[in-house]
Protein backbone atom coordinates (compact mmCIF):
# COMPACT_ATOMS: atom_id res chain seq x y z
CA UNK A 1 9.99 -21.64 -22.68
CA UNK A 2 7.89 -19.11 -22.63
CA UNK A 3 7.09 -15.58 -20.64
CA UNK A 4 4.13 -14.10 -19.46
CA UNK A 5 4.51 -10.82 -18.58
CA UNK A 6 2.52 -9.60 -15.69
CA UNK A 7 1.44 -6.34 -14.69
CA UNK A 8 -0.08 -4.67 -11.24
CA UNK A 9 -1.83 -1.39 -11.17
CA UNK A 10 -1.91 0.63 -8.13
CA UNK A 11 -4.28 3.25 -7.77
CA UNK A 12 -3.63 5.81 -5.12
CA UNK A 13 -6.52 8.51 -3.72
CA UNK A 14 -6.32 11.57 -1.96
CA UNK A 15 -8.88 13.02 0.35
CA UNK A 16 -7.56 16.88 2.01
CA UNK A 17 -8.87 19.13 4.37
CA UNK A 18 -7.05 22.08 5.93
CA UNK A 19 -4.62 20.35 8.36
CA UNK A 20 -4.90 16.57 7.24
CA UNK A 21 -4.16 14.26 4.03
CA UNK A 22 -5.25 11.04 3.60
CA UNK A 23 -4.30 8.10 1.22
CA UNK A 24 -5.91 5.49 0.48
CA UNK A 25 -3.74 2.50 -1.66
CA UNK A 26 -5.67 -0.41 -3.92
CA UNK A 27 -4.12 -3.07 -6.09
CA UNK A 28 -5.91 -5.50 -8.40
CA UNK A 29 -4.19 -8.60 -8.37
CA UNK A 30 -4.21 -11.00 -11.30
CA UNK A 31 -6.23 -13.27 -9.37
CA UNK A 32 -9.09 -11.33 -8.43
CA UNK A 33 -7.52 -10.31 -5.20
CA UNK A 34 -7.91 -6.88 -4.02
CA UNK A 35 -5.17 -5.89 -1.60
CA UNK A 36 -5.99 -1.70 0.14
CA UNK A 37 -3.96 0.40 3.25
CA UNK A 38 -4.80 3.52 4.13
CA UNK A 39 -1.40 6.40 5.31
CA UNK A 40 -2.29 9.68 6.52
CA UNK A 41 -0.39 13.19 6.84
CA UNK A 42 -1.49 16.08 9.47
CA UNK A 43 0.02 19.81 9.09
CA UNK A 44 1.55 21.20 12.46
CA UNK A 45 -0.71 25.12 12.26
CA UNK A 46 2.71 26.71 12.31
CA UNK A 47 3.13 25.18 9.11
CA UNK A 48 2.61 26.66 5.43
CA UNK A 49 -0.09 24.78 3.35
CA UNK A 50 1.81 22.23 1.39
CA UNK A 51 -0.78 20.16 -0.35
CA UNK A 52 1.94 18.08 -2.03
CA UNK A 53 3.70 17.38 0.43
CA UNK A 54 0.81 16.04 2.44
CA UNK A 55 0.33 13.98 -0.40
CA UNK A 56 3.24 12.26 -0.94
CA UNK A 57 3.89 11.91 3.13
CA UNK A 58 0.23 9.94 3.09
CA UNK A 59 1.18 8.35 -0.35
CA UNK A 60 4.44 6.81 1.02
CA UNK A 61 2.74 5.36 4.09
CA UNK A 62 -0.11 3.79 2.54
CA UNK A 63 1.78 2.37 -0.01
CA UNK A 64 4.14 1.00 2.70
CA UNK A 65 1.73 -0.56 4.61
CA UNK A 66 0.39 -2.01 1.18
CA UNK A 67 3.94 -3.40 0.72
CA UNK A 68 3.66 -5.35 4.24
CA UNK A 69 0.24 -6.62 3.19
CA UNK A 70 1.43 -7.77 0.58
CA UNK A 71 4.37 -9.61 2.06
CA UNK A 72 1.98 -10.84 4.47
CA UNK A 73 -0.30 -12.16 1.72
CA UNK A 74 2.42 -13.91 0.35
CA UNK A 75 3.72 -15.83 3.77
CA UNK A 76 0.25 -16.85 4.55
CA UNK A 77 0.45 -18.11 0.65
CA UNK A 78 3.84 -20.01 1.30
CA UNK A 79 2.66 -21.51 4.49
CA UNK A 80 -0.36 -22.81 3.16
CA UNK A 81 1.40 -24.36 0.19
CA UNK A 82 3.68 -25.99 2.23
CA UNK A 83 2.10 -27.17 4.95
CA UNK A 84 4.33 -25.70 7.40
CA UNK A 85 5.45 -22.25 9.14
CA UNK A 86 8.23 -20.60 6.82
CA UNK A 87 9.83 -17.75 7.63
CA UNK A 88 8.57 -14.45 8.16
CA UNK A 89 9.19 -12.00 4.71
CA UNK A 90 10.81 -8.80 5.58
């Protein structure tokens, strides 16, 4: 039997400004699909500039709403396969 290993590349974007990150999320998927989400960070003013942190606060929600794309890409991809509803992918 043979294995075909498979890989996904996610590339992740930053735009800043004073008191707001945001992230934008892409993946390239082996069949030509492109999958993107967009997560965004604001700074309260009483807070210390933190670009990192804005970062990875925008990072982690863009890639999670990637993640429930992509779950939602792959019901849609069950249903239509089988001809029927399936259950929802959590």
């Amino acid at each position: 039997m043979m294995h075909t290993a498979v890989g996904w590349h996610v590339d992740l974007e930053f735009e800043e400004d004073s008191h707001r990150t945001r992230a934008a999320a892409l993946v390239r998927l082996p069949d030509g699909a492109e999958v993107r989400a967009h997560g965004y960070a604001s700074r309260h003013p009483s807070d210390k500039e933190q670009p990192r942190v804005g970062e990875e606060i925008a990072g982690a929600r863009a890639l999670n709403e990637l993640a429930m794309k992509m779950l939602t890409k792959a019901h849609d991809e069950i249903d239509e396969a089988s001809g029927r509803t399936s259950h929802p992918l959590t």
